[in-house]
C-alpha atoms as a PDB file:
ATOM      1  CA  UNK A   1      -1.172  17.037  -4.908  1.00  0.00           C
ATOM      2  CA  UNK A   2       0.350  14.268  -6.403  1.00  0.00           C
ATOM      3  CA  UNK A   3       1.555  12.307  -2.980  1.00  0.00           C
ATOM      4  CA  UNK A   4      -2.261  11.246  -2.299  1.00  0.00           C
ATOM      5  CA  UNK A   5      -1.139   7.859  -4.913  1.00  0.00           C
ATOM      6  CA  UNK A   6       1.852   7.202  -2.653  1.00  0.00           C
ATOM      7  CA  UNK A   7       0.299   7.802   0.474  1.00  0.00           C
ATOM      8  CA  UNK A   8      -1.686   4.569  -0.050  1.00  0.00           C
ATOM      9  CA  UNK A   9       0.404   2.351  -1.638  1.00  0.00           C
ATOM     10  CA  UNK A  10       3.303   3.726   0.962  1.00  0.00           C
ATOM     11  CA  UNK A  11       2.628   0.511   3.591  1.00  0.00           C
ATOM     12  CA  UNK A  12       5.007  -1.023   5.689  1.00  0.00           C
ATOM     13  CA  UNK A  13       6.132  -4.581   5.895  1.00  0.00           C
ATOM     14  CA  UNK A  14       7.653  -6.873   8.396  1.00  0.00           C
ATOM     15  CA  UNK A  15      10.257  -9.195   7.498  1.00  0.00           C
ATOM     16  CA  UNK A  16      10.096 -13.077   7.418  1.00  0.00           C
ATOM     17  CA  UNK A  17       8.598 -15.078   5.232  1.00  0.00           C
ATOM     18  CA  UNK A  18       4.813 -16.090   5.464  1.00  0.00           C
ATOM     19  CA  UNK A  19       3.574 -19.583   5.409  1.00  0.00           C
ATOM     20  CA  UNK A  20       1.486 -21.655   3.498  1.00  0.00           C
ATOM     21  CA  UNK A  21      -0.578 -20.142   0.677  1.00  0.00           C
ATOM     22  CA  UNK A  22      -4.307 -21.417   2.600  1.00  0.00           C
ATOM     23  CA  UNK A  23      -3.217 -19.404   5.688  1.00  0.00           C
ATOM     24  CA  UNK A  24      -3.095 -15.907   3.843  1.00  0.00           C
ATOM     25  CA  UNK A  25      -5.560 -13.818   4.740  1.00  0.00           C
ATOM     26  CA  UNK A  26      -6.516 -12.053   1.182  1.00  0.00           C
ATOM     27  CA  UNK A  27      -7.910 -14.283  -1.477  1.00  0.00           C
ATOM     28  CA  UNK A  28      -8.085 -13.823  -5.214  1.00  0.00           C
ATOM     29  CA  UNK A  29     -11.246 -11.163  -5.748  1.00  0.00           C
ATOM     30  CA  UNK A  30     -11.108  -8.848  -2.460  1.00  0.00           C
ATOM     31  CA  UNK A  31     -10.894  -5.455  -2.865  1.00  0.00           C
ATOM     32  CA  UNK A  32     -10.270  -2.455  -0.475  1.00  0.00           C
ATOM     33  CA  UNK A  33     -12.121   0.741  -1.679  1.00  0.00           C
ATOM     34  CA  UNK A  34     -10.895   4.247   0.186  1.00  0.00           C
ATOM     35  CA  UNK A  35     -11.883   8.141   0.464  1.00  0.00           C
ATOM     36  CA  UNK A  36      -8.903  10.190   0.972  1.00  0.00           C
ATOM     37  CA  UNK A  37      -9.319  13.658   2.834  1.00  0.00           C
ATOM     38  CA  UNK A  38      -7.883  16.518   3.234  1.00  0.00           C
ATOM     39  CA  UNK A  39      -8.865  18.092   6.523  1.00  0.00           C
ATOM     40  CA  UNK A  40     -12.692  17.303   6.408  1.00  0.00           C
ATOM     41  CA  UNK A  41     -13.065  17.612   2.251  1.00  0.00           C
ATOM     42  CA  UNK A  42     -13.191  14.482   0.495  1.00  0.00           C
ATOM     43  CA  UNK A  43     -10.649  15.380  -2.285  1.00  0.00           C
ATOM     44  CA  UNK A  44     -10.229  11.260  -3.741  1.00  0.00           C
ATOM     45  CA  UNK A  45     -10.672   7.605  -4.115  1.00  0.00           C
ATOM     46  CA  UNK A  46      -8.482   4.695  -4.089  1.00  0.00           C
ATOM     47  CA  UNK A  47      -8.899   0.759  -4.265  1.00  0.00           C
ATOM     48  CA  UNK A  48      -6.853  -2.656  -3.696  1.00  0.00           C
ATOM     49  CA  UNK A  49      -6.948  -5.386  -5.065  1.00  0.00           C
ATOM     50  CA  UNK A  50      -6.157  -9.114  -5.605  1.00  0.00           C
ATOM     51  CA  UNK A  51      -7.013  -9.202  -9.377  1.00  0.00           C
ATOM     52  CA  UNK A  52      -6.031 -13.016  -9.962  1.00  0.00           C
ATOM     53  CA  UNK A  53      -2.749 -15.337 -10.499  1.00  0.00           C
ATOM     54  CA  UNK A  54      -0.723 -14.476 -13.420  1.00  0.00           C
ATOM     55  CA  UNK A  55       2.582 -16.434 -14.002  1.00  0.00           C
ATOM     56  CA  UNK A  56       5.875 -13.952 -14.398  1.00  0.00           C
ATOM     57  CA  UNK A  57       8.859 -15.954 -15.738  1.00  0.00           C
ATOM     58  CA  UNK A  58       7.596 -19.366 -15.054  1.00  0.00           C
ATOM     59  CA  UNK A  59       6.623 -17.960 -11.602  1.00  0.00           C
ATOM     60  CA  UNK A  60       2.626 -18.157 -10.045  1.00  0.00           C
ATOM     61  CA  UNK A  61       2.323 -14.685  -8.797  1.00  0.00           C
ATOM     62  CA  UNK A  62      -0.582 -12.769  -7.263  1.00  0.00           C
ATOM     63  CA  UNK A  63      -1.500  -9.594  -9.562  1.00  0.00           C
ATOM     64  CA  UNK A  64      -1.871  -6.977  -7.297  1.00  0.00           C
ATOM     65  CA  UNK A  65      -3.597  -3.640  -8.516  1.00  0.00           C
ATOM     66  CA  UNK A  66      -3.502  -0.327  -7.023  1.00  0.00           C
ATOM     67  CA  UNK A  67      -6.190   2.728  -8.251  1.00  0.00           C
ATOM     68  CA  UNK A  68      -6.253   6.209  -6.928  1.00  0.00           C
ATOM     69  CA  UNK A  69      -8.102   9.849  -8.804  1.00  0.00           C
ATOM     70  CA  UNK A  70      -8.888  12.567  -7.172  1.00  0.00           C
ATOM     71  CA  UNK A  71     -12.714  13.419  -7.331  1.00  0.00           C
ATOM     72  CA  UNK A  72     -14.250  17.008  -6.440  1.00  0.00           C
ATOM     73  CA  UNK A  73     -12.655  19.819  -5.201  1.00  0.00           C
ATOM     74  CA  UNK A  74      -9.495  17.709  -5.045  1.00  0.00           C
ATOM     75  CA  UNK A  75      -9.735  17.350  -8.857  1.00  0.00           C
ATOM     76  CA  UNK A  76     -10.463  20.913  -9.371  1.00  0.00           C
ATOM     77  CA  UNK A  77      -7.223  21.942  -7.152  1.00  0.00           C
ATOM     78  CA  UNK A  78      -5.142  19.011  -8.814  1.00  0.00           C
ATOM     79  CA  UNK A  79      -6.110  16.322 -11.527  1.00  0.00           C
ATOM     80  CA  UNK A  80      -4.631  12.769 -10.701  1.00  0.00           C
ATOM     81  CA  UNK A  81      -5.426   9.089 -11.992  1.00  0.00           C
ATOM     82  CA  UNK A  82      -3.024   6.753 -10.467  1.00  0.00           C
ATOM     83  CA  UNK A  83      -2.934   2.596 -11.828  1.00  0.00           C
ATOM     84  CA  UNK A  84      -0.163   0.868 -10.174  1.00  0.00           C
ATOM     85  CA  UNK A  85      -0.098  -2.982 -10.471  1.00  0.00           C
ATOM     86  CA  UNK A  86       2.414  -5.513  -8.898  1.00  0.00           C
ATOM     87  CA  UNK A  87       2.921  -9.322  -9.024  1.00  0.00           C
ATOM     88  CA  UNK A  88       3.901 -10.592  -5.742  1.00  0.00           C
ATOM     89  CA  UNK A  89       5.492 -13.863  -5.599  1.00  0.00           C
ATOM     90  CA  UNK A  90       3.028 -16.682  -4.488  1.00  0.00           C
ATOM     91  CA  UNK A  91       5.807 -18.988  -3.379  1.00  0.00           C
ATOM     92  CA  UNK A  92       8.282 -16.381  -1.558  1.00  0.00           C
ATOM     93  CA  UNK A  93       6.075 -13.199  -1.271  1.00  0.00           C
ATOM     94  CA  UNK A  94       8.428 -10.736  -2.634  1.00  0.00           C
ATOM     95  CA  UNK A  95       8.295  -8.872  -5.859  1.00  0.00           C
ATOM     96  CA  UNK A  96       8.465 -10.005  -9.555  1.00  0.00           C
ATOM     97  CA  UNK A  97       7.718  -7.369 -11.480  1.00  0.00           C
ATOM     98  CA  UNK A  98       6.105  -3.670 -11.154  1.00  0.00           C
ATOM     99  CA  UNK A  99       4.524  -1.383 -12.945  1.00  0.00           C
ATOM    100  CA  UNK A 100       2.187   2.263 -13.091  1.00  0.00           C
ATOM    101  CA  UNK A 101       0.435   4.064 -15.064  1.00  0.00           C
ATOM    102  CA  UNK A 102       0.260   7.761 -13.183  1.00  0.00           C
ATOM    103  CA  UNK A 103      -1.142  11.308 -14.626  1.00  0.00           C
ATOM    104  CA  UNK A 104      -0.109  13.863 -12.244  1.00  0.00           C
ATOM    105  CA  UNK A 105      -1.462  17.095 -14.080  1.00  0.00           C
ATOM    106  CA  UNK A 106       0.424  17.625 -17.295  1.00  0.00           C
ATOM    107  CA  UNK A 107       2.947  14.856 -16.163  1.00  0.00           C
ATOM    108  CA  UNK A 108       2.571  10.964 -17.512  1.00  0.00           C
ATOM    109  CA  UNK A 109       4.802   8.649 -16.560  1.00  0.00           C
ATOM    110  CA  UNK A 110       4.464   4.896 -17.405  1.00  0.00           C
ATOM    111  CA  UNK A 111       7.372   2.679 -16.447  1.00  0.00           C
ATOM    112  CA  UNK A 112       7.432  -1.231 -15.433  1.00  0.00           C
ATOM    113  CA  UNK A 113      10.545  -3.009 -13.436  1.00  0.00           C
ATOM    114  CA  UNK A 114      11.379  -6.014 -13.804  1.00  0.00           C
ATOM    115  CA  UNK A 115      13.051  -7.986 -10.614  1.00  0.00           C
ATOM    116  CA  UNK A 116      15.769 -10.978 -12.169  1.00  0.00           C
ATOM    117  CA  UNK A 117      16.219 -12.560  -8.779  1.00  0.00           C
ATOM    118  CA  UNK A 118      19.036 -14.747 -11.342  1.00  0.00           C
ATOM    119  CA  UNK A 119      21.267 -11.517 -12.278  1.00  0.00           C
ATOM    120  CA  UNK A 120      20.238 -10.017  -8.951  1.00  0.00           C
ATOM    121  CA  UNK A 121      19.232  -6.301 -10.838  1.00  0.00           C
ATOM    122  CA  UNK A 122      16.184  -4.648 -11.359  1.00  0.00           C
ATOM    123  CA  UNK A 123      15.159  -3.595 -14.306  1.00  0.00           C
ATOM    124  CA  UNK A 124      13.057  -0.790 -15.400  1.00  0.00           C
ATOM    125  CA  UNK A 125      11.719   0.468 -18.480  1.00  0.00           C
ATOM    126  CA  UNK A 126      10.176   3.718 -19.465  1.00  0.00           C
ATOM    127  CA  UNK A 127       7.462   2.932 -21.978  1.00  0.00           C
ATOM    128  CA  UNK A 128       7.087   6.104 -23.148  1.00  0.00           C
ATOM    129  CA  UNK A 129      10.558   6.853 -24.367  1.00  0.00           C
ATOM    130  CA  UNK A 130      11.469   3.241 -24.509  1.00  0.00           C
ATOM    131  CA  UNK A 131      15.021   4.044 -21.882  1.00  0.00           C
ATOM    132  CA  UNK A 132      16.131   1.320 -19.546  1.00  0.00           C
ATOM    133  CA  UNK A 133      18.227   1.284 -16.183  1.00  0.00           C
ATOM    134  CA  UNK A 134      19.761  -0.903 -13.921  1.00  0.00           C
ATOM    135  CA  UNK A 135      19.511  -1.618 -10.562  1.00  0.00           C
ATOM    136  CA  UNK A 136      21.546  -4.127  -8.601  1.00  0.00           C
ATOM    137  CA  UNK A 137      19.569  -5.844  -6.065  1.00  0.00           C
ATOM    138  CA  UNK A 138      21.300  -8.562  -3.891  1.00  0.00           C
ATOM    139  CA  UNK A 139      17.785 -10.227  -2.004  1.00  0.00           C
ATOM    140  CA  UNK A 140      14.064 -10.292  -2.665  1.00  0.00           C
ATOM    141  CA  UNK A 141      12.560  -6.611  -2.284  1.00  0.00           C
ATOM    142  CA  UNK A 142       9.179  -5.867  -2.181  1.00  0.00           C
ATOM    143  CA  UNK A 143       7.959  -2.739  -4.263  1.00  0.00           C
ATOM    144  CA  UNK A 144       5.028   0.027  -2.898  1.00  0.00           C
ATOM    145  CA  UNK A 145       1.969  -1.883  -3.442  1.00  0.00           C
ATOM    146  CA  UNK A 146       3.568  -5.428  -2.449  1.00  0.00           C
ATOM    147  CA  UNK A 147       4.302  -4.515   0.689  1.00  0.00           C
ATOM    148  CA  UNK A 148       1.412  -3.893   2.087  1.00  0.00           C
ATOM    149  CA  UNK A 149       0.291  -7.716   1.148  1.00  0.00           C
ATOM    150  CA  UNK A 150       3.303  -8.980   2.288  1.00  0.00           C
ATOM    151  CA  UNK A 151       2.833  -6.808   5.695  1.00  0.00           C
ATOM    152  CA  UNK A 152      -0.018  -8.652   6.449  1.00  0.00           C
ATOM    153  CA  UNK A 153       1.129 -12.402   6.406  1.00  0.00           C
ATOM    154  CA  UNK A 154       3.706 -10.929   8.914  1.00  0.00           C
ATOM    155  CA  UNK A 155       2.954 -11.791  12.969  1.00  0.00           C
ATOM    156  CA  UNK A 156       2.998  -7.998  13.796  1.00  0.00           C
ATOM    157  CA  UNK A 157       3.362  -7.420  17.769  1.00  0.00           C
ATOM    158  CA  UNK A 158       3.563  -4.136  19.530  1.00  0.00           C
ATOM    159  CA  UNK A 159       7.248  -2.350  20.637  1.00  0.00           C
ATOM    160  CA  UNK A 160       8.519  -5.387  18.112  1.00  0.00           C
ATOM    161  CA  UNK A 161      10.687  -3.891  15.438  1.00  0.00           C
ATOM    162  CA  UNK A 162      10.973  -5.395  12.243  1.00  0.00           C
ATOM    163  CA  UNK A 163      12.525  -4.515   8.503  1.00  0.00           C
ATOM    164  CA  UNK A 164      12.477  -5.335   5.250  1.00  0.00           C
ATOM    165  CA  UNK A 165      13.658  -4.012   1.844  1.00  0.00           C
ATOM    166  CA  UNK A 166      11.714  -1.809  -0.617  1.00  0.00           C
ATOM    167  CA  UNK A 167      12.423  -0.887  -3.862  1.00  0.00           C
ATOM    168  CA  UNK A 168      11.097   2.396  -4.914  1.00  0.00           C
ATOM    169  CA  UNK A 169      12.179   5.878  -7.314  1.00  0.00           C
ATOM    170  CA  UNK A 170      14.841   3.597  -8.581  1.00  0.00           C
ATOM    171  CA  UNK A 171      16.182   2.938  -4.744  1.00  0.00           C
ATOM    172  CA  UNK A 172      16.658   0.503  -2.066  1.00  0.00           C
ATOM    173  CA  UNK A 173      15.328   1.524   1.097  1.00  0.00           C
ATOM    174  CA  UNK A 174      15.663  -0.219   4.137  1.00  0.00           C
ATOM    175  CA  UNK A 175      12.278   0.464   5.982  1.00  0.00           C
ATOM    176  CA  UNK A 176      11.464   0.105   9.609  1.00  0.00           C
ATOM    177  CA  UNK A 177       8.093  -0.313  11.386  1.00  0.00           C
ATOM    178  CA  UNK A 178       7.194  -0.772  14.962  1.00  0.00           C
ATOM    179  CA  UNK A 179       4.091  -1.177  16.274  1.00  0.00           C
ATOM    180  CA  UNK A 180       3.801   1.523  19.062  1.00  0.00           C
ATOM    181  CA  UNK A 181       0.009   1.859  20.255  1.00  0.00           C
ATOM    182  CA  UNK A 182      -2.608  -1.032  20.363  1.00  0.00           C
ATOM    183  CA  UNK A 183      -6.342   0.247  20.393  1.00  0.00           C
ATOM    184  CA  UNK A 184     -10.398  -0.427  19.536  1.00  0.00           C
ATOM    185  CA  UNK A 185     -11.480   1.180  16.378  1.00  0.00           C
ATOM    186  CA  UNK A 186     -15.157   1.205  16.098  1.00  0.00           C
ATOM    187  CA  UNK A 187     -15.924   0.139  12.692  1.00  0.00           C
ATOM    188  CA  UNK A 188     -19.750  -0.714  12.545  1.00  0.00           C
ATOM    189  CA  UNK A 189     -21.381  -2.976  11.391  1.00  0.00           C
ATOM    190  CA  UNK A 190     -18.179  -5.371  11.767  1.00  0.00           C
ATOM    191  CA  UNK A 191     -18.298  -4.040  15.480  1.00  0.00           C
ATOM    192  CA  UNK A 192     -15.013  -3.115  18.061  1.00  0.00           C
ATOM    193  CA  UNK A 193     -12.275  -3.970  15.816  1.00  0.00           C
ATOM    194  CA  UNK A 194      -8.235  -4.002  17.448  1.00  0.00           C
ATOM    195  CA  UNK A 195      -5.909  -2.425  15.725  1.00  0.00           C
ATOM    196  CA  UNK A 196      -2.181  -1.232  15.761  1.00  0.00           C
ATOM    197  CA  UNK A 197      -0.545   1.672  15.108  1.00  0.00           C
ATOM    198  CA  UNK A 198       2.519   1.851  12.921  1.00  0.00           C
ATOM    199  CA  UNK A 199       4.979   4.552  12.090  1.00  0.00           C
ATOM    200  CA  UNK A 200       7.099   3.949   9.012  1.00  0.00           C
ATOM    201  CA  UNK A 201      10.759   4.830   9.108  1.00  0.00           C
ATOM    202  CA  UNK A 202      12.222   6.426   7.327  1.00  0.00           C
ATOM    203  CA  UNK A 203       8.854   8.188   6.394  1.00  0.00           C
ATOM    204  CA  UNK A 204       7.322  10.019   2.618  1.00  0.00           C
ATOM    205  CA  UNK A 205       9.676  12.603   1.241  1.00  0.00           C
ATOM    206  CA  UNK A 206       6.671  14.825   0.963  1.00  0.00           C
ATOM    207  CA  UNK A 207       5.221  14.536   5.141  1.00  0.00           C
ATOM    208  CA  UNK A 208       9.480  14.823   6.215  1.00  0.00           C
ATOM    209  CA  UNK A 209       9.622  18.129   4.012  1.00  0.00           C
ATOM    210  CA  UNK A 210       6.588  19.544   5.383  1.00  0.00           C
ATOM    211  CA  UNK A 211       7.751  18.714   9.245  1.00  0.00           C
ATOM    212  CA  UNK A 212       4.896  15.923   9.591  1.00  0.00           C
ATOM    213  CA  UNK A 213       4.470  12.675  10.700  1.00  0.00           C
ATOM    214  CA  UNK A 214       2.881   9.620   9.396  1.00  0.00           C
ATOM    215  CA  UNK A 215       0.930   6.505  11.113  1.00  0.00           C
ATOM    216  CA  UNK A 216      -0.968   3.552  10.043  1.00  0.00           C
ATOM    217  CA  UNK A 217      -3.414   1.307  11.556  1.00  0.00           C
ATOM    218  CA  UNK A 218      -3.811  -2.322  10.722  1.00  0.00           C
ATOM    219  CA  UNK A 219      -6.867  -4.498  12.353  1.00  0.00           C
ATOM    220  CA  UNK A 220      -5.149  -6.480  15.126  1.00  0.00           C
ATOM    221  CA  UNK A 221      -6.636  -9.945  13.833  1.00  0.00           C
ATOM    222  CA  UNK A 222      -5.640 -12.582  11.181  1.00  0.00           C
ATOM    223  CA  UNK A 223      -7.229 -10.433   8.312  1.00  0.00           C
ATOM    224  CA  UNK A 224      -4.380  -7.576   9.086  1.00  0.00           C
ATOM    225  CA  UNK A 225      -7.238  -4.693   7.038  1.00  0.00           C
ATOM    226  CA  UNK A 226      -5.313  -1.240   6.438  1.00  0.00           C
ATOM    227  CA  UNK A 227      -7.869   0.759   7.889  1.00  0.00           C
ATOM    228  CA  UNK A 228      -6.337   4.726   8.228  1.00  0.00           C
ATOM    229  CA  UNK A 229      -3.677   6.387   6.903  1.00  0.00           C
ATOM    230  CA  UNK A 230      -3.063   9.815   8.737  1.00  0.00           C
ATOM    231  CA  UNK A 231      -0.385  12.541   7.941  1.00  0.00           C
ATOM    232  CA  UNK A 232       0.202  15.902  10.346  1.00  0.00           C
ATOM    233  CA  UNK A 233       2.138  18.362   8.506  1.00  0.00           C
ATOM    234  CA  UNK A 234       2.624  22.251   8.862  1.00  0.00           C
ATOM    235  CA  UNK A 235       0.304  22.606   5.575  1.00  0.00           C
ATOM    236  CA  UNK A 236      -2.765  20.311   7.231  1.00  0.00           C
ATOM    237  CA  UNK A 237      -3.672  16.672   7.786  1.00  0.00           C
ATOM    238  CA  UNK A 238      -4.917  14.030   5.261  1.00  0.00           C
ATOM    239  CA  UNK A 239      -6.068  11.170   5.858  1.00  0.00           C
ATOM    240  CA  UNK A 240      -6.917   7.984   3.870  1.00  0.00           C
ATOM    241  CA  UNK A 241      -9.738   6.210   5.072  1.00  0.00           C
ATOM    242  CA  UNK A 242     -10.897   2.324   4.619  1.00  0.00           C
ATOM    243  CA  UNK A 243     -14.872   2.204   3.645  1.00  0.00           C
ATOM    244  CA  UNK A 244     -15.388  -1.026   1.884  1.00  0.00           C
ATOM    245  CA  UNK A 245     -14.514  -4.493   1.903  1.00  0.00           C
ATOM    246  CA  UNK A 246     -15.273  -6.857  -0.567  1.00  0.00           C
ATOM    247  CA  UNK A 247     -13.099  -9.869   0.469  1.00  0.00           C
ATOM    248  CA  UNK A 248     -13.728 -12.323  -2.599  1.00  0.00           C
ATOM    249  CA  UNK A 249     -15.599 -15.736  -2.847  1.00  0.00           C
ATOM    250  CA  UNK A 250     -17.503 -16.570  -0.789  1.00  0.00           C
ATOM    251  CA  UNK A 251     -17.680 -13.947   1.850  1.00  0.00           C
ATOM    252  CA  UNK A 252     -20.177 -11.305   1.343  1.00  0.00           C
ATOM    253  CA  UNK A 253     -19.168  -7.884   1.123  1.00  0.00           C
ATOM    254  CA  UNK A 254     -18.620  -5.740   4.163  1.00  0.00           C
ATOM    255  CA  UNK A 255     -19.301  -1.749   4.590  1.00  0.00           C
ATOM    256  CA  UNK A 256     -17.224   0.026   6.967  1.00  0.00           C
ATOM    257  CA  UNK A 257     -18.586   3.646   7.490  1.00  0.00           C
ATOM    258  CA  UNK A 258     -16.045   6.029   6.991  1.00  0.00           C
ATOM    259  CA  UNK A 259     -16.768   8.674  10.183  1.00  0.00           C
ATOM    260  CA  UNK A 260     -16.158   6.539  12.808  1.00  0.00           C
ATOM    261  CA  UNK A 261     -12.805   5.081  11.665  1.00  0.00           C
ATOM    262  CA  UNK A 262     -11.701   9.139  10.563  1.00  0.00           C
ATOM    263  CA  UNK A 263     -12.980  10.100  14.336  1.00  0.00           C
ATOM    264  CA  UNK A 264     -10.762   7.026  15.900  1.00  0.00           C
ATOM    265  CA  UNK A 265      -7.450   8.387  14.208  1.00  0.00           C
ATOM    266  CA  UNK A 266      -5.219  10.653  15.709  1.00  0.00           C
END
């Protein structure tokens, strides 16, 4: 089931730019590891992370890098291994460039996009069969897995609407999220940890066509941690579940167990 990839790197954003690079709160080294289930069965794995600074056209960017497989039964009922990497704009936080690496069964598709913020167009390549198209783009976008780091320099408040434009399946999407539920998620041994609920809109292709619905919850506090994913449909739920922490040098490496962040979901 090939959605599990998009399902994580499917965040939200707000819509201003952040400040200051000091004041961000991921550094160069953390990584975010996941378990993704379906109903109770842990069916795969995912991971973000802040690999390092590359420059992209004379331009310091963060290289962002997005994993997800499925492991067990999952890869018994479907076979996925997902690489999608980004370079997010240290300066202006929006997207330079884009790129995956995705086996969905008997599928491979490997593609990268290139954003010219000079020709306003984006740009993307199959390298497999070498084909090109263009997209015209007429502001900074942010692609799937940029958003998510760009979402968290934002000042997200509850019943406070905010936009921002994504790029994604050769698209510009104008995507909506409002914080509409503010509660403690026990995630031990950090402790009581705030968080907020978010509900993108417009939501995956795959949850609308299935009649479902999809939330997120961020940690209410300056590190802004995805913690859950969770998706009601007519076929089940899934959910996507934060477990580790490993927020770069020098902080030490936090464990979040996953059952008591699954039982705080809804």
């Amino acid at each position: 089931m090939k959605w599990w990839c998009w399902i994580l790197t499917s965040w939200l954003a707000a819509s201003s730019f952040a400040g200051a690079a000091e004041s961000l709160p991921f550094r160069v080294g953390e990584k975010l590891g996941y378990r993704i289930f379906w109903g109770p069965i842990l069916v795969g794995e995912a991971s973000l992370e802040v690999r390092g600074i590359e420059p992209v056209d004379g331009h310091d960017c963060y290289h962002l890098i997005a994993n997800a497989q499925t492991v067990g039964l999952g890869r018994l009922m479907y076979k996925l291994d997902s690489a999608t990497e980004s370079w997010l704009d240290v300066a202006g936080l929006f997207s330079r460039r884009f790129q995956q690496d995705r086996r969905e069964g008997r599928s491979h598709k490997q593609s990268v996009t290139e954003f010219d913020y000079t020709r306003n167009e984006a740009v993307t390549r199959n390298l497999i069969t070498g084909k090109q198209q263009r997209q015209a783009i007429d502001k900074p976008v942010q692609d799937i897995v940029s958003s998510l780091y760009y979402m968290r320099t934002q000042p997200l408040a509850l019943d406070r609407a905010s936009t921002f434009t994504l790029n994604a399946s050769d698209k510009n999407w104008t995507v909506t999220c409002r914080p509409d539920r503010r509660q403690s998620i026990e995630v031990r041994p950090i402790g009581e940890v705030q968080a907020l609920r978010i509900e993108p809109a417009p939501t995956l292709k795959f949850v609308a066509s299935n009649k479902g619905r999809m939330w997120l919850w961020v940690s209410d506090d300056k590190r802004k941690l995805p913690l859950v994913v969770n998706s009601t449909m007519v076929i089940g739920t899934a959910k996507l579940v934060l477990y580790r922490v490993e927020p770069g040098t020098p902080t030490k490496t936090a464990q979040l167990p996953v059952a008591s962040v699954i039982a705080a979901a809804p």
